[in-house]
N, C-alpha and C. Protein backbone atom coordinates (compact mmCIF):
# COMPACT_ATOMS: atom_id res chain seq x y z
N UNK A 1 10.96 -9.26 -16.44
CA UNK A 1 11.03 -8.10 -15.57
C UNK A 1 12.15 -8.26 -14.55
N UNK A 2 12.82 -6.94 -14.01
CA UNK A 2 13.56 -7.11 -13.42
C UNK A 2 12.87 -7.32 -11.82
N UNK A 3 13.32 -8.26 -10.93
CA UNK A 3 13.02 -8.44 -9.69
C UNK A 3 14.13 -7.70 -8.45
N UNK A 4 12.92 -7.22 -7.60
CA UNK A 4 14.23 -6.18 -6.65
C UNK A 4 14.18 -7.49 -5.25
N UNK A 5 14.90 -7.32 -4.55
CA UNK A 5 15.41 -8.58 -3.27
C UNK A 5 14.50 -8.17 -2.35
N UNK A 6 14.09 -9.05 -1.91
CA UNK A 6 13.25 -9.60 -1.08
C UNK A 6 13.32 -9.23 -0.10
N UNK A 7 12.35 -8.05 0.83
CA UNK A 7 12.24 -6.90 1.81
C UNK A 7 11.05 -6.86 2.36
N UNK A 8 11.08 -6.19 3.68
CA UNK A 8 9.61 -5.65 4.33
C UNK A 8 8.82 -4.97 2.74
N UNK A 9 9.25 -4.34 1.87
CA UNK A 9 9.09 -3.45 0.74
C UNK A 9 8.50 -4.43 -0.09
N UNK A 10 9.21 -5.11 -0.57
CA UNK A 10 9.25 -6.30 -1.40
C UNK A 10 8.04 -7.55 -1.20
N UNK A 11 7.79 -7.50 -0.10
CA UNK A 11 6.63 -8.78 0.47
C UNK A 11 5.48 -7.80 0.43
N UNK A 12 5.76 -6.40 0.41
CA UNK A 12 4.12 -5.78 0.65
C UNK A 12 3.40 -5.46 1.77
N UNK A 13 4.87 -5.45 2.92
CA UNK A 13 3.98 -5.80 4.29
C UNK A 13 4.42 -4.56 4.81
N UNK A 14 5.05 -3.11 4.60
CA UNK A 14 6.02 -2.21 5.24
C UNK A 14 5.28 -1.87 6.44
N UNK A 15 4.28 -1.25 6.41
CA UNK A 15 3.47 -1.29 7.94
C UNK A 15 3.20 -2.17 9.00
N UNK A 16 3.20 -3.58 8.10
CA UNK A 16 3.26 -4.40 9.15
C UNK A 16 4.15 -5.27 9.39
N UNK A 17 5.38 -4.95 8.62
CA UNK A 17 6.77 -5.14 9.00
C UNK A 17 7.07 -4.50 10.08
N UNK A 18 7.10 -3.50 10.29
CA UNK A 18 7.10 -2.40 11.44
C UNK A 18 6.62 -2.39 12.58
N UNK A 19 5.38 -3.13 12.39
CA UNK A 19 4.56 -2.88 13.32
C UNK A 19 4.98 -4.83 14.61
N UNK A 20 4.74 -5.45 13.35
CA UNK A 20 5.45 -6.97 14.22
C UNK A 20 6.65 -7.14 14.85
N UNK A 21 7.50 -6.13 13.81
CA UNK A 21 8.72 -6.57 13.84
C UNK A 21 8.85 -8.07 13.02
N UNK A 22 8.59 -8.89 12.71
CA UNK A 22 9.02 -9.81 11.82
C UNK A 22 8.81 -9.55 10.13
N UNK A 23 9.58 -10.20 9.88
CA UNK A 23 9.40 -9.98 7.79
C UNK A 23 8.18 -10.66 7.57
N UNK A 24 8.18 -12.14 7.91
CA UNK A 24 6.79 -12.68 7.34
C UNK A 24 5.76 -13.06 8.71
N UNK A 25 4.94 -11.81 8.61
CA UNK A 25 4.14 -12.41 9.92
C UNK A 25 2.81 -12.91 9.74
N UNK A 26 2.12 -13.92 10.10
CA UNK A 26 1.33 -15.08 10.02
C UNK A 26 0.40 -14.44 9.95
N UNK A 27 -0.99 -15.12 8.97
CA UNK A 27 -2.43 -14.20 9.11
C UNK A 27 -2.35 -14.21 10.06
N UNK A 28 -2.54 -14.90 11.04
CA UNK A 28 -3.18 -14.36 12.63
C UNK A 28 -2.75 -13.10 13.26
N UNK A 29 -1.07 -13.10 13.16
CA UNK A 29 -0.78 -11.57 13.49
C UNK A 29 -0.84 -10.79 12.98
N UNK A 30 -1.15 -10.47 11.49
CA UNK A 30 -1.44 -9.74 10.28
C UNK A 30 -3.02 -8.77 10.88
N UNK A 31 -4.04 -10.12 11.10
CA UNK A 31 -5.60 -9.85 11.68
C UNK A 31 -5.25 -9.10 13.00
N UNK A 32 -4.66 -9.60 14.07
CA UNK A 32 -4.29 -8.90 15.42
C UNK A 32 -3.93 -7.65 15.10
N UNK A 33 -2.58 -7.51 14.22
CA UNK A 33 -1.96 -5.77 14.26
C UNK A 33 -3.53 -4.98 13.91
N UNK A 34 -3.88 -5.38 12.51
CA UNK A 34 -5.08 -4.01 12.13
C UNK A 34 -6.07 -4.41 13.28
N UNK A 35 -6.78 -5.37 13.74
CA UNK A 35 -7.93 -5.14 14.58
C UNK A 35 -7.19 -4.22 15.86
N UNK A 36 -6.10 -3.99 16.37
CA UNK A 36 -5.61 -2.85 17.28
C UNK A 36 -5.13 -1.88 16.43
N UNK A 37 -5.34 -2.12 15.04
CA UNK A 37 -4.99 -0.41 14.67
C UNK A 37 -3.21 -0.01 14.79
N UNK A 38 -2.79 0.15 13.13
CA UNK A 38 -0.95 0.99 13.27
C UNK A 38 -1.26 1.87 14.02
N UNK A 39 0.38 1.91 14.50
CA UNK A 39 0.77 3.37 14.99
C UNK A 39 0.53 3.81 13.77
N UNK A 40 -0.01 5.65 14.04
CA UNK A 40 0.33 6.59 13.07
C UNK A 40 1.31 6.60 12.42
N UNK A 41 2.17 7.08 12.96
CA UNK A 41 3.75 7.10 12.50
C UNK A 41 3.78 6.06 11.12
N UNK A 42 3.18 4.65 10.88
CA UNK A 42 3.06 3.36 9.89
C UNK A 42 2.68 4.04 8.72
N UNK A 43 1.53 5.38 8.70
CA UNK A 43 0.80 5.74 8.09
C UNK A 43 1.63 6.93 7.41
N UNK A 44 2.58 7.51 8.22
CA UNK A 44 3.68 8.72 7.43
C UNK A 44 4.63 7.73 7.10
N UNK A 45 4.97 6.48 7.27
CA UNK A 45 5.90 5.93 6.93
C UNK A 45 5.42 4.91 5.09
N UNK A 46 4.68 5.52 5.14
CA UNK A 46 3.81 4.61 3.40
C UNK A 46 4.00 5.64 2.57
N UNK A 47 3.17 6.51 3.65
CA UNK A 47 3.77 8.07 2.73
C UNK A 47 5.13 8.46 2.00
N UNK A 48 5.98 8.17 3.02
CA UNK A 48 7.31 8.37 2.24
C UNK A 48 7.35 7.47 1.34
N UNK A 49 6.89 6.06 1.50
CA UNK A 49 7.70 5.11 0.44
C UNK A 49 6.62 5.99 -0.57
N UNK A 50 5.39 6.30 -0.84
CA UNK A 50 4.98 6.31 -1.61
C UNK A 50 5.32 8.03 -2.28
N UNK A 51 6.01 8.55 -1.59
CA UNK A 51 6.16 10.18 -1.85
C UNK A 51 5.25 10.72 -2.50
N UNK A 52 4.21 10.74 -1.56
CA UNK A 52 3.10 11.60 -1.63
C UNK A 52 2.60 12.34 -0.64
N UNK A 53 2.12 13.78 -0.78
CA UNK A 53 1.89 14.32 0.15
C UNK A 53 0.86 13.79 1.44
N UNK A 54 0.90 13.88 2.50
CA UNK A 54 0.32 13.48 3.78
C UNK A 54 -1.41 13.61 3.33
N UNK A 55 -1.29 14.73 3.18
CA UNK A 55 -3.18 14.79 2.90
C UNK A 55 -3.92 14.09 1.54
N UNK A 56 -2.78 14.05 1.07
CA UNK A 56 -3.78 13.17 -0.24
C UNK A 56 -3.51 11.92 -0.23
N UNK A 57 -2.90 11.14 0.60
CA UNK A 57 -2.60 9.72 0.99
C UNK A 57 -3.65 10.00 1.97
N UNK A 58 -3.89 10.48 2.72
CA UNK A 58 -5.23 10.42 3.86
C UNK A 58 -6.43 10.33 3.01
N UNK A 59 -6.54 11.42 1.71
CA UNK A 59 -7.43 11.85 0.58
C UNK A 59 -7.77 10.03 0.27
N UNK A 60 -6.99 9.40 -0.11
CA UNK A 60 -7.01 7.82 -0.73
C UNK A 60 -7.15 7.20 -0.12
N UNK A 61 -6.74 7.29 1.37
CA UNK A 61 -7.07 6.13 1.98
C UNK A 61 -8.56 6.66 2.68
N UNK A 62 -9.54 7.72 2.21
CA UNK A 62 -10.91 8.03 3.23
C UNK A 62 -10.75 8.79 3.94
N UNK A 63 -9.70 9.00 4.46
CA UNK A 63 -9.64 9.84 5.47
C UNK A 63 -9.89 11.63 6.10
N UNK A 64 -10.57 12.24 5.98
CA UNK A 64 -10.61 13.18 6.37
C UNK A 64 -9.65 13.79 6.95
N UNK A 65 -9.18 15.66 6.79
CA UNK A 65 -8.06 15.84 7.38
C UNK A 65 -8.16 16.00 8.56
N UNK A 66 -9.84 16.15 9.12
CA UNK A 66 -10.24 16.75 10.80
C UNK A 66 -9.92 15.38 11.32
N UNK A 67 -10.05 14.17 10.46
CA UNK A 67 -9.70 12.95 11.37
C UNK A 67 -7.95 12.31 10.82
N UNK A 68 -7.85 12.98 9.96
CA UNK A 68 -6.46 12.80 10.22
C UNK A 68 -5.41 13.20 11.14
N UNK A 69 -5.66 14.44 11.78
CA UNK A 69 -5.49 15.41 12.78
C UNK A 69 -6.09 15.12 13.80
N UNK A 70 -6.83 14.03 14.24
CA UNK A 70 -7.10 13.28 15.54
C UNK A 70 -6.23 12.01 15.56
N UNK A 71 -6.38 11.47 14.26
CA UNK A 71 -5.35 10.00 14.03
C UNK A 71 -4.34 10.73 14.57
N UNK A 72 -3.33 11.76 13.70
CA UNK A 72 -2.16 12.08 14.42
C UNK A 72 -1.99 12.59 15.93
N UNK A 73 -2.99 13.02 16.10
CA UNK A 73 -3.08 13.38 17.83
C UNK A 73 -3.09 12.21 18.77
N UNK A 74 -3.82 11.03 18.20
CA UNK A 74 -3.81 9.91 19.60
C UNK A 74 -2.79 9.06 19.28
N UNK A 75 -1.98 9.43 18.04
CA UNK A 75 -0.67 8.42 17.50
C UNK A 75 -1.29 6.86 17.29
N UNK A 76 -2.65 6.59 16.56
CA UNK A 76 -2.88 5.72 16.05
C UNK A 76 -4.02 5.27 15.58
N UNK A 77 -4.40 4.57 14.26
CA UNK A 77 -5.13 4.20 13.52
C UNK A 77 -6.03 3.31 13.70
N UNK A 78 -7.39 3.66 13.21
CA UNK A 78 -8.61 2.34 13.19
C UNK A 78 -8.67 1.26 12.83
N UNK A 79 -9.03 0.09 12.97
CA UNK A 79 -8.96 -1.37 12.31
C UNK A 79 -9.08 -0.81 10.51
N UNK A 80 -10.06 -0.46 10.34
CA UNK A 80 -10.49 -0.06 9.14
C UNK A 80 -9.73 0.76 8.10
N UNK A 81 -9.02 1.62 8.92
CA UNK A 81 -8.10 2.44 8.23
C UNK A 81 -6.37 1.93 7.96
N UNK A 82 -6.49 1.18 9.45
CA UNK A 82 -5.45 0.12 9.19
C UNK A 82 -4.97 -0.87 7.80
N UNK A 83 -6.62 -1.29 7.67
CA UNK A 83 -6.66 -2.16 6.63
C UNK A 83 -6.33 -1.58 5.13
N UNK A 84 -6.72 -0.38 5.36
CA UNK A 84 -6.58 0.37 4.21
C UNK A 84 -4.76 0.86 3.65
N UNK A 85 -4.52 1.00 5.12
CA UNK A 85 -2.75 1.32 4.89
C UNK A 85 -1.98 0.04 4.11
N UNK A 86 -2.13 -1.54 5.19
CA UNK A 86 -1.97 -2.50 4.52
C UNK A 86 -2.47 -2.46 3.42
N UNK A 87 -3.22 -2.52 2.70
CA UNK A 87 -3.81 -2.47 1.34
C UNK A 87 -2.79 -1.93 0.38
N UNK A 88 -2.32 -0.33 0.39
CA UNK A 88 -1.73 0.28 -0.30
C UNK A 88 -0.13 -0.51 -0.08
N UNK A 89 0.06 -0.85 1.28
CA UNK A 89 1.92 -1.25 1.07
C UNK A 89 1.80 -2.53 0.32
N UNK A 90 0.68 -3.36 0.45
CA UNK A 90 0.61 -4.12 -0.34
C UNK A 90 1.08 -4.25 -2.06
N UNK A 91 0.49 -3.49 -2.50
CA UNK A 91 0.07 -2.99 -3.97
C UNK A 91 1.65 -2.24 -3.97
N UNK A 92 2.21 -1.33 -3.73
CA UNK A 92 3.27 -0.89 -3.92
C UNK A 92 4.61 -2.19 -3.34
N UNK A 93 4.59 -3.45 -1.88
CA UNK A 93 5.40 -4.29 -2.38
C UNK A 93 4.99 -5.05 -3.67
N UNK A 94 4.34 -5.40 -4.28
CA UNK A 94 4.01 -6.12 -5.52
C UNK A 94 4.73 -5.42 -6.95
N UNK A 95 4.25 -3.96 -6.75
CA UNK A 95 4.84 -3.05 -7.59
C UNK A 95 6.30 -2.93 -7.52
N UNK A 96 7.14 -2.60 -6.06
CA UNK A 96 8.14 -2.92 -6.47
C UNK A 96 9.01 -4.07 -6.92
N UNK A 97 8.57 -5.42 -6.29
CA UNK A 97 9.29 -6.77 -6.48
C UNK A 97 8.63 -6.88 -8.62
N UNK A 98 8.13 -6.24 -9.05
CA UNK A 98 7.99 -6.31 -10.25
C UNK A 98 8.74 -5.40 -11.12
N UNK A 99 8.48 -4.06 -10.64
CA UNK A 99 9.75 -3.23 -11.66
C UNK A 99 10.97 -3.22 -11.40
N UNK A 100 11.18 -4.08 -9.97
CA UNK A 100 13.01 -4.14 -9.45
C UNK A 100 12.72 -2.65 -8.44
N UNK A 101 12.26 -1.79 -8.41
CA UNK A 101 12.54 -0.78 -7.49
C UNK A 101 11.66 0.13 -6.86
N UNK A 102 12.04 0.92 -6.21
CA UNK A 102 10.68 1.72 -5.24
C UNK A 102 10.74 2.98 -6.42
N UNK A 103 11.36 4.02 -6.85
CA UNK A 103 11.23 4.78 -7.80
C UNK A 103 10.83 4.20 -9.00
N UNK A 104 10.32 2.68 -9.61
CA UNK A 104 9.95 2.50 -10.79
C UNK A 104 8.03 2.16 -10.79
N UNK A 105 8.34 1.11 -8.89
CA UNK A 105 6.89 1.11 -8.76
C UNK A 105 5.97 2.31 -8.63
N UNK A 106 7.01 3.49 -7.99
CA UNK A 106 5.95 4.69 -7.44
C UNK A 106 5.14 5.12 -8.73
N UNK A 107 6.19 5.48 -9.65
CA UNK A 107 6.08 5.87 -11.11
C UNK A 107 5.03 5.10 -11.68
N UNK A 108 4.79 3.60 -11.55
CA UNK A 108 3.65 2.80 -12.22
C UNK A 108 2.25 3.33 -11.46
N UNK A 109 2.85 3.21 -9.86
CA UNK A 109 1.26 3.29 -9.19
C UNK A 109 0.56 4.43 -8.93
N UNK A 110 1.56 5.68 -9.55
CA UNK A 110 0.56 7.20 -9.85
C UNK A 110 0.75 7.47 -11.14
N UNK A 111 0.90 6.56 -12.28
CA UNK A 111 0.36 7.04 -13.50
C UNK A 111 -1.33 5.96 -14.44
N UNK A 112 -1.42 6.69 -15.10
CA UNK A 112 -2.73 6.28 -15.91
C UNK A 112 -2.46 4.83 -16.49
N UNK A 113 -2.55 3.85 -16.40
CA UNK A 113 -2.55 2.11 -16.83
C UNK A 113 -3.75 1.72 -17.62
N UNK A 114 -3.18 1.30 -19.02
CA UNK A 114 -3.90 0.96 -19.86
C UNK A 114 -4.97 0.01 -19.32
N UNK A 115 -4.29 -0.73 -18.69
CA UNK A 115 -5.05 -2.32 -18.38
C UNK A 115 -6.21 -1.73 -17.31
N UNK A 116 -6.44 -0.62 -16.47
CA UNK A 116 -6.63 -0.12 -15.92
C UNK A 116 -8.05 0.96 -16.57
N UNK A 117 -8.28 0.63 -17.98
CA UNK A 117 -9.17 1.33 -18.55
C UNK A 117 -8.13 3.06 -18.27
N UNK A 118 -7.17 3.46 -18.02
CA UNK A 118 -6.64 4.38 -18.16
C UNK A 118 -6.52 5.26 -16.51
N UNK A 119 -7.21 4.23 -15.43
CA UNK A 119 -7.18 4.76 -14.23
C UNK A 119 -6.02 4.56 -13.65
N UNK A 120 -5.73 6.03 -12.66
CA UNK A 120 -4.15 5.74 -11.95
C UNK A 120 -4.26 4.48 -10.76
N UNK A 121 -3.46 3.23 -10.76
CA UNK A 121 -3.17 2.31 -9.48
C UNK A 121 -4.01 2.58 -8.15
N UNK A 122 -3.07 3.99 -7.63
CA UNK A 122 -3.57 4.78 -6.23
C UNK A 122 -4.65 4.70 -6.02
N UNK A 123 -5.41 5.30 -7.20
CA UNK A 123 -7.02 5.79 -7.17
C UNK A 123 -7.80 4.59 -7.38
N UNK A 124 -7.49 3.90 -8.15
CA UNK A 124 -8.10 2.92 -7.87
C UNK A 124 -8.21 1.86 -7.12
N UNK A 125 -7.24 1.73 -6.16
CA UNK A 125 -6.84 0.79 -5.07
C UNK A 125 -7.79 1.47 -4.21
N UNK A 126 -8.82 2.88 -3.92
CA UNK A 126 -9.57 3.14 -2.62
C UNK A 126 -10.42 2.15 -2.25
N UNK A 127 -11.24 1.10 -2.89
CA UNK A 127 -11.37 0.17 -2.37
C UNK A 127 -10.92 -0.80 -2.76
N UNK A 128 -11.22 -2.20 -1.96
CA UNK A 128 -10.80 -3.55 -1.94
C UNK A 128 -10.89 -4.33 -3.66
N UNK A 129 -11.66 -3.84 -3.95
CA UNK A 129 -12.12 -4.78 -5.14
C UNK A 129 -10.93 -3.70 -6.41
N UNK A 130 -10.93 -2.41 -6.18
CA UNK A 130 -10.44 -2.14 -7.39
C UNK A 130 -8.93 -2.24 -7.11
N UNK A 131 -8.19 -2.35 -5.61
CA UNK A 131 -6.72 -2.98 -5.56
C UNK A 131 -6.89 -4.27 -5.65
N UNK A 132 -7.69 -5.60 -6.03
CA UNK A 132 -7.55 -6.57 -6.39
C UNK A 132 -7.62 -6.55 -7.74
N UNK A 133 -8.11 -5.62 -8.34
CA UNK A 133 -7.98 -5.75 -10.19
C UNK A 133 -6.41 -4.59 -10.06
N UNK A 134 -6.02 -3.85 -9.83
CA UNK A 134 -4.48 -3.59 -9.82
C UNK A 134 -3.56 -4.85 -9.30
N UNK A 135 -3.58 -5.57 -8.30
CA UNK A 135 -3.03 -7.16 -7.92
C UNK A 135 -3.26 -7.60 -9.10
N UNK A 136 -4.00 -7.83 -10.22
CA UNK A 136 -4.22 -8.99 -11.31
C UNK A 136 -3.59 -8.32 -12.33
N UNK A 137 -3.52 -6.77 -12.62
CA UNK A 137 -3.04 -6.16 -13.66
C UNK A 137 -1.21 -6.63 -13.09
N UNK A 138 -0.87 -6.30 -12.23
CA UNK A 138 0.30 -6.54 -11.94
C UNK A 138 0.99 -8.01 -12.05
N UNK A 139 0.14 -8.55 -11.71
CA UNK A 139 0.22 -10.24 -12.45
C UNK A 139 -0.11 -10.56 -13.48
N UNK A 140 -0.80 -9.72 -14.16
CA UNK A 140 -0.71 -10.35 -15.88
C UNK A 140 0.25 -9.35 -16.04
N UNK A 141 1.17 -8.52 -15.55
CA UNK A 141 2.61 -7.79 -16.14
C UNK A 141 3.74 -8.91 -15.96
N UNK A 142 3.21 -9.22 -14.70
CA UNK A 142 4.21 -10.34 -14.67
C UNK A 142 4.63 -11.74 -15.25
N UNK A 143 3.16 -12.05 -15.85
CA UNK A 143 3.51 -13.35 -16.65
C UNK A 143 3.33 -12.92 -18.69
N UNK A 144 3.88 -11.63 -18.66
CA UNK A 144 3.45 -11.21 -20.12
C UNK A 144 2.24 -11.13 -20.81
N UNK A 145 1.25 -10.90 -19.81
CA UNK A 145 -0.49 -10.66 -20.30
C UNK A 145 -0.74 -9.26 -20.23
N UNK A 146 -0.35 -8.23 -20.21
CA UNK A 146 -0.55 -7.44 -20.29
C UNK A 146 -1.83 -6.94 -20.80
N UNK A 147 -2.59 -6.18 -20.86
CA UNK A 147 -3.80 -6.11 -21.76
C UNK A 147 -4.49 -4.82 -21.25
């Protein structure tokens, strides 16, 4: 597979690249940023990488639009929902440092994946356990296990 260079994008961390300011920031500050919750703004900024509309990235990550429309009003996010943003930049840096690019990962992580029993990435990343079986599908792409 082709590999893309090594980025806030690339490590999986874009929100909380942003949010530290450093490229690789330590569990401890990883735990600190979400227990105070991204800025909003972290949360339109996934969006773009992920070019998807605002409400159905809220739709995936739980969110309600009456509380998305309070998130955007106080300009920032819950521990919980936090975790959830990290989650997704996660899964999309993995996706891209595997297809080489942000237009090849987007393309993997909103279509139907065999390995996936035929479920799209996105949708199945809403919780923890089913973006850790997308993390393993993406690593058996990566070492030729595909399945």
């Amino acid at each position: 597979m082709k590999r893309a260079k090594a980025s806030s994008i690339g490590q999986g961390l874009v929100a909380l690249h942003i949010a530290t300011k450093k490229p690789n920031p330590s569990p401890a500050t990883v735990i600190q940023v979400v227990q105070e919750g991204l800025d909003f703004a972290e949360l339109e900024s996934l969006r773009e990488q992920l070019d998807l509309p605002l409400d159905r990235l809220a739709s995936q990550l739980g969110l309600a639009r009456a509380t998305l429309h309070r998130r955007k009003a106080s300009g920032r996010l819950t521990s919980n929902e936090s975790d959830k943003v990290l989650r997704f930049a996660r899964l999309l840096g993995q996706a891209v440092q595997l297809f080489g690019g942000i237009e090849e990962a987007r393309q993997w992580l909103k279509a139907p994946q065999r390995g996936l029993g035929g479920a799209v990435p996105l949708d199945y990343a809403q919780t923890e356990t089913g973006a850790r079986e997308v993390e393993n599908l993406l690593g058996r792409i990566d070492y030729g296990v595909y399945s």
